[in-house]
N, C-alpha and C. Protein backbone atom coordinates (compact mmCIF):
# COMPACT_ATOMS: atom_id res chain seq x y z
N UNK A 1 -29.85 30.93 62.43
CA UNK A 1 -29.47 30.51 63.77
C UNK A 1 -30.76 30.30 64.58
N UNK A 2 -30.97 29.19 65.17
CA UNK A 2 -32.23 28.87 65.96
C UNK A 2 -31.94 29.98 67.73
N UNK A 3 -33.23 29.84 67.88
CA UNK A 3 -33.23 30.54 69.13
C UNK A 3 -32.54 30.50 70.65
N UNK A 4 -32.40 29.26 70.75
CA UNK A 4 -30.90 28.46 71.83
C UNK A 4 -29.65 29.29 71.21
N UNK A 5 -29.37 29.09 70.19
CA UNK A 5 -27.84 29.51 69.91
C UNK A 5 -27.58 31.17 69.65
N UNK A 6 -29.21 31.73 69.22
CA UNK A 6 -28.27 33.40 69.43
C UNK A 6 -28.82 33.75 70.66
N UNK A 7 -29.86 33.13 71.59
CA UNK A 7 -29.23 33.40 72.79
C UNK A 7 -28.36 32.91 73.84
N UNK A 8 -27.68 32.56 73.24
CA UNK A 8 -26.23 32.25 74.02
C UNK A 8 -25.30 32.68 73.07
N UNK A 9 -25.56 32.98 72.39
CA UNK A 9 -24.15 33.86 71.56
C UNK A 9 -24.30 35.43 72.50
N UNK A 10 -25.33 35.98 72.21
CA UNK A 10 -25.50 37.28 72.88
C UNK A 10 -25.47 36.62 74.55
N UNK A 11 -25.20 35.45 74.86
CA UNK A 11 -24.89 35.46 76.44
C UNK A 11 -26.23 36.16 77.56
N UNK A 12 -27.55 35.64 76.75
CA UNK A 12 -28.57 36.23 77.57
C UNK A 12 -29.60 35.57 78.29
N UNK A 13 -29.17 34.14 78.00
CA UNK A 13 -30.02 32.99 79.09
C UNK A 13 -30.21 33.78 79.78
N UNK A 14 -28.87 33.85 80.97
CA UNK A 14 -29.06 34.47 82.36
C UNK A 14 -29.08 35.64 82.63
N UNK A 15 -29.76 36.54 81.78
CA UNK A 15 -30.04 37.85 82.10
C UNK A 15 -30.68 38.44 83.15
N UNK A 16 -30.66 39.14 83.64
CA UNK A 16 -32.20 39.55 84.32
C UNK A 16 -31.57 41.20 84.39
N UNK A 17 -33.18 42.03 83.74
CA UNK A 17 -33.14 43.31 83.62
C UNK A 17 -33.61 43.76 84.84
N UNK A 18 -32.96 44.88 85.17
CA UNK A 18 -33.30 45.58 86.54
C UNK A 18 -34.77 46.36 86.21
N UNK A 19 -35.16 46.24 87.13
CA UNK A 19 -36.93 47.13 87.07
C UNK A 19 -36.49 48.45 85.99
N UNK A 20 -35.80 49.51 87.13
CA UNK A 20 -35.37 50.87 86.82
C UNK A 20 -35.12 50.93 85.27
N UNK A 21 -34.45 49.77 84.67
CA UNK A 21 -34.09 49.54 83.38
C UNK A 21 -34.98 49.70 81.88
N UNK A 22 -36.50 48.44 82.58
CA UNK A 22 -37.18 48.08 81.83
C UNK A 22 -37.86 49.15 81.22
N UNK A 23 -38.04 50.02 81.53
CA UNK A 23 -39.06 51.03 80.24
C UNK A 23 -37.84 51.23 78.99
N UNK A 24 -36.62 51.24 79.23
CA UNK A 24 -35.71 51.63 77.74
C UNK A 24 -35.34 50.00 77.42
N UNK A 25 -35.87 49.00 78.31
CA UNK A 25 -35.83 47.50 77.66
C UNK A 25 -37.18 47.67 76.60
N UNK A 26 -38.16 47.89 77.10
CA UNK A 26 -39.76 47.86 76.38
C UNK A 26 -39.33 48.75 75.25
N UNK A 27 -38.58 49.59 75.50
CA UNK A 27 -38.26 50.50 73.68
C UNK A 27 -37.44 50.01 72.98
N UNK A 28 -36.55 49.04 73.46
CA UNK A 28 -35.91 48.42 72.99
C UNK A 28 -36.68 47.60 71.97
N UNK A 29 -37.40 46.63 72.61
CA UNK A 29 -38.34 45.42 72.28
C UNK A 29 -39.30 46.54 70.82
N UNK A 30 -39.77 47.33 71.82
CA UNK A 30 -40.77 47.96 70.74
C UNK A 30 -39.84 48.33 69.02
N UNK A 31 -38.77 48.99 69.52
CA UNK A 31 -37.55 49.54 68.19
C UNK A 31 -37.37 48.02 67.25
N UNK A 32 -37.13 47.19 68.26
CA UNK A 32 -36.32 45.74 67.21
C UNK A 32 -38.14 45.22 66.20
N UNK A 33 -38.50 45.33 66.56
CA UNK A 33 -40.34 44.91 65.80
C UNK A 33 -40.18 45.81 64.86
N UNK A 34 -40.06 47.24 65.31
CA UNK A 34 -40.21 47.85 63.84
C UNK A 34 -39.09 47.98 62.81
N UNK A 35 -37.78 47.58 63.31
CA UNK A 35 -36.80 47.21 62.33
C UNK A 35 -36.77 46.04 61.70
N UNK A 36 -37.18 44.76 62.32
CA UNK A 36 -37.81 43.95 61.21
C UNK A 36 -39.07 44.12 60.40
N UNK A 37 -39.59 45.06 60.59
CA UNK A 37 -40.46 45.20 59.47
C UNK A 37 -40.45 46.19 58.77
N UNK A 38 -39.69 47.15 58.82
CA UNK A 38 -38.76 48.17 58.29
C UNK A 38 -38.09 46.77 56.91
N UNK A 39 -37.24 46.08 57.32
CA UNK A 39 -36.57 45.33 56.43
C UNK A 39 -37.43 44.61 55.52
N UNK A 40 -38.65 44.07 56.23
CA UNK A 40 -40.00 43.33 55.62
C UNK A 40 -40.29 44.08 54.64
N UNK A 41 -40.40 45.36 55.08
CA UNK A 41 -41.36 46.04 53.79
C UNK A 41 -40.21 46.08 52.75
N UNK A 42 -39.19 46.58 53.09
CA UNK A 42 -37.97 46.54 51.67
C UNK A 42 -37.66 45.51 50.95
N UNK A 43 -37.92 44.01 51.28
CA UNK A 43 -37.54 42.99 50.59
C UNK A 43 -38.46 42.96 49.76
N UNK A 44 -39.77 43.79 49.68
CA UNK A 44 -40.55 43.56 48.77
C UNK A 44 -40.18 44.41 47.77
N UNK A 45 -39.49 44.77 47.43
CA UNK A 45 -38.75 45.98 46.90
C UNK A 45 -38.72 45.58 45.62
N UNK A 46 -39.47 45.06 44.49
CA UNK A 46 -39.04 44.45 43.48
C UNK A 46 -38.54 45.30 42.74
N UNK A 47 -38.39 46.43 42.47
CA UNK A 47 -37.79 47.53 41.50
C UNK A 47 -36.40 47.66 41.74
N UNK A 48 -35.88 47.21 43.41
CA UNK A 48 -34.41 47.81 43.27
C UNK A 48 -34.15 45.79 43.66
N UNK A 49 -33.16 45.63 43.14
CA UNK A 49 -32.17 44.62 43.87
C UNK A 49 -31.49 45.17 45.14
N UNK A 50 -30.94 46.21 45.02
CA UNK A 50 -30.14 46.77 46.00
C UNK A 50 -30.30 47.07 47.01
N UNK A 51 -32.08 47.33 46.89
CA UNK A 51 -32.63 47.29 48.11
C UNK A 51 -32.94 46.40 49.27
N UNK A 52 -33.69 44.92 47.98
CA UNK A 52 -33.64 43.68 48.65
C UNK A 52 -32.35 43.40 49.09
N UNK A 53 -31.06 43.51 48.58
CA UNK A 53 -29.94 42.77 49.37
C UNK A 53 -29.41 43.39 50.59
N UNK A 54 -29.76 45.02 50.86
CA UNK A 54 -29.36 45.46 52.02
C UNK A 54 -30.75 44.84 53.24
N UNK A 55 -31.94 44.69 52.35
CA UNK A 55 -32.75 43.97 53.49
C UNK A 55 -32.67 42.84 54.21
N UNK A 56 -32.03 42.25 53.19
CA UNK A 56 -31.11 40.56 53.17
C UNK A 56 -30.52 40.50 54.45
N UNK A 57 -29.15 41.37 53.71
CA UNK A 57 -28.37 41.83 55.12
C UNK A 57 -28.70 41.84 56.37
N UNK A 58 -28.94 43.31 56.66
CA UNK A 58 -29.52 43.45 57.61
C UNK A 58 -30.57 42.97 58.91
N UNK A 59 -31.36 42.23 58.08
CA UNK A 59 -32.80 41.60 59.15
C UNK A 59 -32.54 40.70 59.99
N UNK A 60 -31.63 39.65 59.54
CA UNK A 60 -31.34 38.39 60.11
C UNK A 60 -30.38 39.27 61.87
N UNK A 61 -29.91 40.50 61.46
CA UNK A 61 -29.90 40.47 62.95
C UNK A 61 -30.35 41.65 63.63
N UNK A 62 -31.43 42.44 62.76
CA UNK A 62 -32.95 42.76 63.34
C UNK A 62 -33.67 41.63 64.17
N UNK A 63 -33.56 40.50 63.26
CA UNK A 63 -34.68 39.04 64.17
C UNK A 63 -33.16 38.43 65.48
N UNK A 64 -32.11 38.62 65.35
CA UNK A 64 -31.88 38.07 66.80
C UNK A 64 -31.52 39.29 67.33
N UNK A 65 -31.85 40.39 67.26
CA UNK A 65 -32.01 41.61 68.61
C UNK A 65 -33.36 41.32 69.52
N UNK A 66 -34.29 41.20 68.19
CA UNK A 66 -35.89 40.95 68.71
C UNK A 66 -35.61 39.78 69.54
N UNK A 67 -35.37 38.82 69.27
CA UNK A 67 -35.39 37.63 70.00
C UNK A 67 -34.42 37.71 71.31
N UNK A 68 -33.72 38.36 71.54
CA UNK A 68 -32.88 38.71 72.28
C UNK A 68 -33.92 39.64 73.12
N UNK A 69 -34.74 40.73 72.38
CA UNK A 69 -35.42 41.79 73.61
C UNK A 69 -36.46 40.97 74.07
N UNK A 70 -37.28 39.96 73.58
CA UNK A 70 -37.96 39.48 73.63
C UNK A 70 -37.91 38.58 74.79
N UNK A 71 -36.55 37.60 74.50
CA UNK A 71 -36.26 36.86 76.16
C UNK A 71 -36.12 37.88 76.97
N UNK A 72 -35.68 38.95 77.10
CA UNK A 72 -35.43 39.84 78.48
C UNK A 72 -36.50 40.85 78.82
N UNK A 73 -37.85 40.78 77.85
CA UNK A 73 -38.71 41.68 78.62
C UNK A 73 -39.83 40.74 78.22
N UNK A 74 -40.32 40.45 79.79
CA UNK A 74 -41.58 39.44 80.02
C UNK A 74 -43.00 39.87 79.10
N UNK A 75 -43.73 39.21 78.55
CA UNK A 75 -44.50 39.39 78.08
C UNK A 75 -45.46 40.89 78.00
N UNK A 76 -45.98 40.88 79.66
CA UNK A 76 -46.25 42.00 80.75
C UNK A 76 -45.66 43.22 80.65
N UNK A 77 -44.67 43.26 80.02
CA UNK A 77 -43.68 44.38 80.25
C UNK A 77 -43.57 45.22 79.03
N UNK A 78 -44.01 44.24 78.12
CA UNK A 78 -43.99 44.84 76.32
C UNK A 78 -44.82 46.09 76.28
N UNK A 79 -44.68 46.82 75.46
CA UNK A 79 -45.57 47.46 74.37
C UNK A 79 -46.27 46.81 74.57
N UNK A 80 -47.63 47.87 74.55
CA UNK A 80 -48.85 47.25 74.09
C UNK A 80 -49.59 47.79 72.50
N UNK A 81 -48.58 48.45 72.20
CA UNK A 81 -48.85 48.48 70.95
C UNK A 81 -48.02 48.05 70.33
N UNK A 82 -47.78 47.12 70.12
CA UNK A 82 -46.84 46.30 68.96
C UNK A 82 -47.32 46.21 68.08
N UNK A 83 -48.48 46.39 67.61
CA UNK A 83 -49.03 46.40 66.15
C UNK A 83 -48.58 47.29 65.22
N UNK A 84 -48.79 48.63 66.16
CA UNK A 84 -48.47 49.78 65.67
C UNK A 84 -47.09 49.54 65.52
N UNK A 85 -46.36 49.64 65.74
CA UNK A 85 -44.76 49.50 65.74
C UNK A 85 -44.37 48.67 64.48
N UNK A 86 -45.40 47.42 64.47
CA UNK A 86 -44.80 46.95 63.27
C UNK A 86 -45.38 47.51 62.29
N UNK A 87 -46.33 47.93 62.15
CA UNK A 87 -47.12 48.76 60.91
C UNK A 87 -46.61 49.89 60.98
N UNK A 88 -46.28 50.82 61.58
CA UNK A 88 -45.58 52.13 61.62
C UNK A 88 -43.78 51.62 60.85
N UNK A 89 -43.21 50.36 61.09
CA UNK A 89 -41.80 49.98 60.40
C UNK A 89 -42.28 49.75 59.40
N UNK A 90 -43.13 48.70 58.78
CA UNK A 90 -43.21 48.10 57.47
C UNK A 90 -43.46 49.75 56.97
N UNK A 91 -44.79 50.98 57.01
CA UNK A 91 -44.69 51.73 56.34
C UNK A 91 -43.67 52.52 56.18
N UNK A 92 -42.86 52.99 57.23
CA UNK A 92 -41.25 53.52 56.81
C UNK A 92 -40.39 52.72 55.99
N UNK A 93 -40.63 51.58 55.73
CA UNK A 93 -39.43 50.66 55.28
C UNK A 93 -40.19 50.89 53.64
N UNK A 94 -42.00 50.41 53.70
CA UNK A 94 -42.08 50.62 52.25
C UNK A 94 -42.16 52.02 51.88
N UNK A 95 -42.30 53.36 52.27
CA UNK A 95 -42.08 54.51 51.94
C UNK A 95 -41.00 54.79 51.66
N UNK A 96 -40.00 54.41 52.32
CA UNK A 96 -37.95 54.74 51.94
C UNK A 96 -37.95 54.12 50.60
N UNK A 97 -38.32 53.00 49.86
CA UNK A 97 -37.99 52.01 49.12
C UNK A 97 -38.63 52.73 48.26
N UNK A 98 -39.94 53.51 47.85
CA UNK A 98 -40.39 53.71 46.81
C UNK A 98 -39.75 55.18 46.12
N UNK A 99 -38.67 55.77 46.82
CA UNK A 99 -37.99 56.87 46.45
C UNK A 99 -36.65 56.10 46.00
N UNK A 100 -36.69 55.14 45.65
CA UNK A 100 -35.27 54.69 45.35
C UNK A 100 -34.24 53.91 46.33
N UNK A 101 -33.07 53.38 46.17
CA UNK A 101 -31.87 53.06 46.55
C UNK A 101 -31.42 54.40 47.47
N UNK A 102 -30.77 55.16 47.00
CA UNK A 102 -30.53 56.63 47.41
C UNK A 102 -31.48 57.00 49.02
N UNK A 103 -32.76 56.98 48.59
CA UNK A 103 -33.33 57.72 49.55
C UNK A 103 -33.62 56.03 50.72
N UNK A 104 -33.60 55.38 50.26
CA UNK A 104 -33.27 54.67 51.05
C UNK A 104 -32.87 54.18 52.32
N UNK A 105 -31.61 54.20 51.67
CA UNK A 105 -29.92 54.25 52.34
C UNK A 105 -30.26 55.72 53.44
N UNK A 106 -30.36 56.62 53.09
CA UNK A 106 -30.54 57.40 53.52
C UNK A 106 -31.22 57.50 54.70
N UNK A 107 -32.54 57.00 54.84
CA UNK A 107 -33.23 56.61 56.05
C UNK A 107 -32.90 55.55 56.72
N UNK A 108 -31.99 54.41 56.33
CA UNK A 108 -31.95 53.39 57.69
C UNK A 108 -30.41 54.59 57.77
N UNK A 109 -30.29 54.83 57.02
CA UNK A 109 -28.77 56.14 58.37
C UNK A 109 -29.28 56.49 59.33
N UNK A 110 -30.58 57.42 59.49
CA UNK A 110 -31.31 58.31 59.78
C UNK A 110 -32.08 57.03 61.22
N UNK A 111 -32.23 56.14 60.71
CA UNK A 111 -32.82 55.48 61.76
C UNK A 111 -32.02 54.74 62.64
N UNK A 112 -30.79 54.32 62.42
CA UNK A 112 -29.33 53.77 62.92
C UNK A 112 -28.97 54.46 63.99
N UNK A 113 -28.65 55.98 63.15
CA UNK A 113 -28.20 56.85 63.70
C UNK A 113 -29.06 57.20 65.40
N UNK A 114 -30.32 57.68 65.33
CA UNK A 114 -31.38 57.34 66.17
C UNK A 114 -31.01 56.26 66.89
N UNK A 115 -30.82 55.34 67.05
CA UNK A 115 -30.84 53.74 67.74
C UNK A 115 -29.51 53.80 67.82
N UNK A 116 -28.69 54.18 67.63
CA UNK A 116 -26.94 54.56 68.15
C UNK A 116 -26.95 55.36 69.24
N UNK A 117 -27.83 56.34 69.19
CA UNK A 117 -27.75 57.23 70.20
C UNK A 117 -28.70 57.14 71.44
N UNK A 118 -29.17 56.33 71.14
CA UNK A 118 -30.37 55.48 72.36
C UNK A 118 -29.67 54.48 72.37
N UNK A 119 -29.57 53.70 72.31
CA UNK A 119 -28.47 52.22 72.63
C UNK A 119 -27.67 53.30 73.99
N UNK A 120 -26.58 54.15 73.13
CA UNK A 120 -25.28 54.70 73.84
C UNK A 120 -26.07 55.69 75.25
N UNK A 121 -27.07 56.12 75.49
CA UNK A 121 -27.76 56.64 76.65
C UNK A 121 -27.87 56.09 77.68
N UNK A 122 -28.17 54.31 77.08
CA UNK A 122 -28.32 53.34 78.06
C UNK A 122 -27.30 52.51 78.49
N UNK A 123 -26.06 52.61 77.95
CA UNK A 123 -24.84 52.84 78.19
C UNK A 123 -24.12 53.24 78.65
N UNK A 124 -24.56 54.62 78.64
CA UNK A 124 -24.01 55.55 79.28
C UNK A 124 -24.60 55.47 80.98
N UNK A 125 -25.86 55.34 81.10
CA UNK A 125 -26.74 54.90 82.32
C UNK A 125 -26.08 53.91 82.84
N UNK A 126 -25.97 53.01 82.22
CA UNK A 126 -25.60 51.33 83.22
C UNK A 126 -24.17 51.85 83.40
N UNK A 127 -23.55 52.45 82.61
CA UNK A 127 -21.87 52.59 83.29
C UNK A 127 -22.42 53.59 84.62
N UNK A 128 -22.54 54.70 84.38
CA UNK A 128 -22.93 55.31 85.59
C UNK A 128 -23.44 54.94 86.88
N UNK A 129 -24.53 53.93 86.69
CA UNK A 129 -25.48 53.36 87.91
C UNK A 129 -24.61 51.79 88.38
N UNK A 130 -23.47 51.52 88.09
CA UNK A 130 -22.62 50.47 87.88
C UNK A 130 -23.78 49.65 87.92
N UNK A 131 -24.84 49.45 86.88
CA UNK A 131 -25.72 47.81 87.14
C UNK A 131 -25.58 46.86 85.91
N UNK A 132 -25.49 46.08 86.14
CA UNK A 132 -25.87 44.87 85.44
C UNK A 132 -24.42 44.66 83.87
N UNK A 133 -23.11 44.18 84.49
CA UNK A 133 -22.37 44.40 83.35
C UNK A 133 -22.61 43.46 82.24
N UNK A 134 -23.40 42.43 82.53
CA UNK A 134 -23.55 41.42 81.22
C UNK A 134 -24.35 42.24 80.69
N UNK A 135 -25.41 43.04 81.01
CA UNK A 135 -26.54 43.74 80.34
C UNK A 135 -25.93 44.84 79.54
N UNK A 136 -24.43 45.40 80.12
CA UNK A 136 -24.17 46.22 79.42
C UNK A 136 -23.12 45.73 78.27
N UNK A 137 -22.88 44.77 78.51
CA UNK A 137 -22.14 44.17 77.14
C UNK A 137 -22.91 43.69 76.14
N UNK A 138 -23.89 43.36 76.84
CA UNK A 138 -25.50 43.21 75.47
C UNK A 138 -26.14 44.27 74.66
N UNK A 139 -25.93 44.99 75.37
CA UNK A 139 -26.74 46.71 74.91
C UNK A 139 -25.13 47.18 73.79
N UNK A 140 -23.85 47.53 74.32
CA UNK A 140 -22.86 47.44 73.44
C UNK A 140 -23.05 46.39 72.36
N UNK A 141 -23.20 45.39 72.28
CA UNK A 141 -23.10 44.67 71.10
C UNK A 141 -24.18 45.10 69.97
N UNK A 142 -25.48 45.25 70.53
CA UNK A 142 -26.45 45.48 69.77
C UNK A 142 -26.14 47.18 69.15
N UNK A 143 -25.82 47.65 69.85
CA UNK A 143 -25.27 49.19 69.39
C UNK A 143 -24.09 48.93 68.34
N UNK A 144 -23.38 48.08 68.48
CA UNK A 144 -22.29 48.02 67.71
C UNK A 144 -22.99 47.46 66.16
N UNK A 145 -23.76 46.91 66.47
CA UNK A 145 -24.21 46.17 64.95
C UNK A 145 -25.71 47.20 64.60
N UNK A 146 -25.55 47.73 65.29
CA UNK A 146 -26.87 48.70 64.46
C UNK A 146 -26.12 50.05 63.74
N UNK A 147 -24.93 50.24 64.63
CA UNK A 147 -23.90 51.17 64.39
C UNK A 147 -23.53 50.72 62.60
N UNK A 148 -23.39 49.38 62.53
CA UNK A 148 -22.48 48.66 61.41
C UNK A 148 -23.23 48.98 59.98
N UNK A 149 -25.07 49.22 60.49
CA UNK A 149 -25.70 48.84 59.70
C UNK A 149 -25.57 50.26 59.17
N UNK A 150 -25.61 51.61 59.75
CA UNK A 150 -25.62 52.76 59.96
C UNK A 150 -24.68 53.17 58.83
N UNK A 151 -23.81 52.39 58.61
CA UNK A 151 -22.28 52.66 58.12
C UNK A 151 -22.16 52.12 56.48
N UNK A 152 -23.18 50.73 56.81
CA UNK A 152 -23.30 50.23 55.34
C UNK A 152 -23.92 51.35 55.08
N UNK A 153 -25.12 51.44 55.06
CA UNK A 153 -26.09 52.26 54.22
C UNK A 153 -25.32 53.40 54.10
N UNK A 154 -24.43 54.27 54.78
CA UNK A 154 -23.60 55.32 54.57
C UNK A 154 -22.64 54.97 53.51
N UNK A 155 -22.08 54.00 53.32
CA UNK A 155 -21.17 54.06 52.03
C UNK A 155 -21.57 54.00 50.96
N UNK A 156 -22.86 53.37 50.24
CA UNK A 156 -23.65 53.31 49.31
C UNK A 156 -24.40 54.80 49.01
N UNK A 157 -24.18 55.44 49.76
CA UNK A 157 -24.42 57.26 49.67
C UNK A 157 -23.59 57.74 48.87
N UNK A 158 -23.83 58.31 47.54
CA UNK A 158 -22.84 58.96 46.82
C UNK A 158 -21.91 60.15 47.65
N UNK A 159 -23.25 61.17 47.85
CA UNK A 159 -22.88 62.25 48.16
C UNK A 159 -24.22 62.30 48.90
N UNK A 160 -23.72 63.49 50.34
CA UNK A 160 -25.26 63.87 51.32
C UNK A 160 -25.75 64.67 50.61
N UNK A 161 -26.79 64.43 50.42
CA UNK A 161 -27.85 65.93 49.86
C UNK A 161 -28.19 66.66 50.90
N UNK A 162 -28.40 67.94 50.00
CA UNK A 162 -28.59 69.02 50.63
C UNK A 162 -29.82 69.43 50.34
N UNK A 163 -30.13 68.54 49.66
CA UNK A 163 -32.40 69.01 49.41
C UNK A 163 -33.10 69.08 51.19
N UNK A 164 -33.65 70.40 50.67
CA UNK A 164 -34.60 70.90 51.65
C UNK A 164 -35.68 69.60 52.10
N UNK A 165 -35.83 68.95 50.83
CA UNK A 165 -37.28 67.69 51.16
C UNK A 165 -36.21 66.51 51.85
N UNK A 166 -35.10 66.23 51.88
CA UNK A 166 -34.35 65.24 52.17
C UNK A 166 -33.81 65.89 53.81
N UNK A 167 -33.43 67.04 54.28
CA UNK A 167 -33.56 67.50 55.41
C UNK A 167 -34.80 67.55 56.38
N UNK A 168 -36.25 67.48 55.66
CA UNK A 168 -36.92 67.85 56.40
C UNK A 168 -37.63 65.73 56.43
N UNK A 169 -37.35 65.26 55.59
CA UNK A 169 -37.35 63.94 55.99
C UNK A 169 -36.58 63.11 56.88
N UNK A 170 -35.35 63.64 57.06
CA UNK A 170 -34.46 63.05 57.71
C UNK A 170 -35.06 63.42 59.18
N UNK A 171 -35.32 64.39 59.57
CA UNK A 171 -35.64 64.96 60.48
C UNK A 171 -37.07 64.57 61.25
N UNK A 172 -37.88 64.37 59.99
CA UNK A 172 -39.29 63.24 60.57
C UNK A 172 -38.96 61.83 61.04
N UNK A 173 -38.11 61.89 60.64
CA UNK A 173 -37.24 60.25 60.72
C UNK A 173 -37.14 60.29 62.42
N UNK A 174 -36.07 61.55 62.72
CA UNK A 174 -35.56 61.85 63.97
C UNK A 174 -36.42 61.65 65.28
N UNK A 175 -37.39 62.63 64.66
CA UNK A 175 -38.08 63.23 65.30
C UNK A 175 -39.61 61.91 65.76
N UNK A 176 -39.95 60.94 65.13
CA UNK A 176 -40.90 60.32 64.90
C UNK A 176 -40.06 59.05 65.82
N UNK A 177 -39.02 58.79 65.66
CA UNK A 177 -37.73 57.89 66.18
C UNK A 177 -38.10 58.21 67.88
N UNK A 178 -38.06 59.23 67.92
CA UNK A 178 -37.82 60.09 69.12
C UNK A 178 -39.34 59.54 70.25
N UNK A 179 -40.20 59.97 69.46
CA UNK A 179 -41.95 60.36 70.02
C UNK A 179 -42.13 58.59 70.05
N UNK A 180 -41.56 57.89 69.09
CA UNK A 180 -42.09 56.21 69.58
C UNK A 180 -40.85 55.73 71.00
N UNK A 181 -39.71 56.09 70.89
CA UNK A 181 -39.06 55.70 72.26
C UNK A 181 -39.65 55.98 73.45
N UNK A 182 -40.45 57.49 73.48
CA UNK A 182 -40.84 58.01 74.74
C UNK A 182 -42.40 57.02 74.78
N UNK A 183 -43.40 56.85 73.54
CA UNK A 183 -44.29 56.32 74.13
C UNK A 183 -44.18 54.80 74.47
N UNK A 184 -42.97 54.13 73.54
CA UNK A 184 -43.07 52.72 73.66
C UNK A 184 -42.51 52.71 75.70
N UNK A 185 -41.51 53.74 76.32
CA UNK A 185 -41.23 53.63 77.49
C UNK A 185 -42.44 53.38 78.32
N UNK A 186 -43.48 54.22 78.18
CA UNK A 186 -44.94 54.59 79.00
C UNK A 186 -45.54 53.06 78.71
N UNK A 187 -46.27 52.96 77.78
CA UNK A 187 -46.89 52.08 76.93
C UNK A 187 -46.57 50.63 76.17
C-alpha cells in the first residue's frame, strides 16, 4: 500500500497531535522503528522458515504504523536517537531468531504485550482528558493490530515455559521495553 492510501485508511491526513500528547507520540514513532527492524532482523532468519513468514506477516503493518507515526510527529519532535532504536530492534529481532521458532514467538509476545499496554495508557488518557477522538481511534486501531500480532505468536507456543532463563528474558524484554518508552518520551 503506497503512502496516500494507508494514510487515509488509518484516517490521519487530518490529524493533529495535541502538545501534552507528543512525548507518548515520539515513543510511539521511536517503538514502530524498532519493530520494523525487529522484523528486519528475522527475515534474515535463514534457518527457520517460520520465522521468515511470521516476519512476512507482521512488518508490512510495522511499516504503516511507522508511516502513520511518522506523519503525526514533525520531524523536530522525533527521537533523536533513532539509530539506536533501530539497532537496539534489529539486535532483539536477530537475538530472538537465533534461539529458534519457540523462543521467538515468545519475545514478539513479550514485546506486543509491552506495546498493548502502552497503546491502552494512552487510551486510557485521551478517554479521560476527552481530547482528540480521531486520535483515539488511531491509537485503538494500532493497539488492536499489535494486540493481533501478540496473539499470533501466542498460538504457535506449544506450551509457556517455565525455564528460569526464559523468565528472566522475558522480563529483560519488559523491562528494556519499559527504559526505551521513558527515554524515547525525554529524547
Amino acid at each position: 500500500m503506497n503512502s496516500e492510501a494507508v494514510l487515509t485508511d488509518y484516517s490521519a491526513y487530518s490529524l493533529t497531535v495535541p502538545k501534552s500528547l507528543m512525548p507518548w507520540m515520539r515513543s510511539n514513532h521511536a517503538g514502530e522503528t524498532g519493530a520494523v527492524w525487529i522484523y528486519k532482523a528475522a527475515s534474515l532468519a535463514l534457518w527457520s522458515s517460520s520465522i521468515r513468514q511470521m516476519a512476512t506477516e507482521h512488518i508490512d503493518t510495522e511499516h504503516e504504523h511507522l508511516l502513520v507515526m511518522t506523519h503525526l510527529v514533525p520531524a523536530n519532535e522525533r527521537s533523536k536517537l533513532i539509530v539506536v532504536w533501530r539497532i537496539m530492534g534489529f539486535g532483539l529481532g536477530l537475538f530472538a531468531t537465533l534461539f529458534g521458532y519457540t523462543f521467538f514467538c515468545l519475545t514478539i509476545s513479550a514485546v506486543e504485550t509491552f506495546v498493548e499496554q502502552h497503546y491502552n495508557e494512552q487510551i486510557d488518557h485521551i478517554i479521560k482528558t476527552q481530547q482528540s477522538p480521531s486520535l483515539l481511534a488511531l491509537i485503538q486501531r494500532c493497539c488492536a493490530e499489535e494486540t493481533q500480532h501478540k496473539l499470533d505468536a501466542e498460538c504457535y507456543l506449544k506450551s509457556p515455559s517455565d525455564s528460569v532463563w526464559v523468565r528472566v528474558w522475558l522480563n529483560l524484554v519488559k523491562v528494556g521495553s519499559s527504559i526505551a518508552v521513558q527515554v524515547a518520551k525525554k529524547i
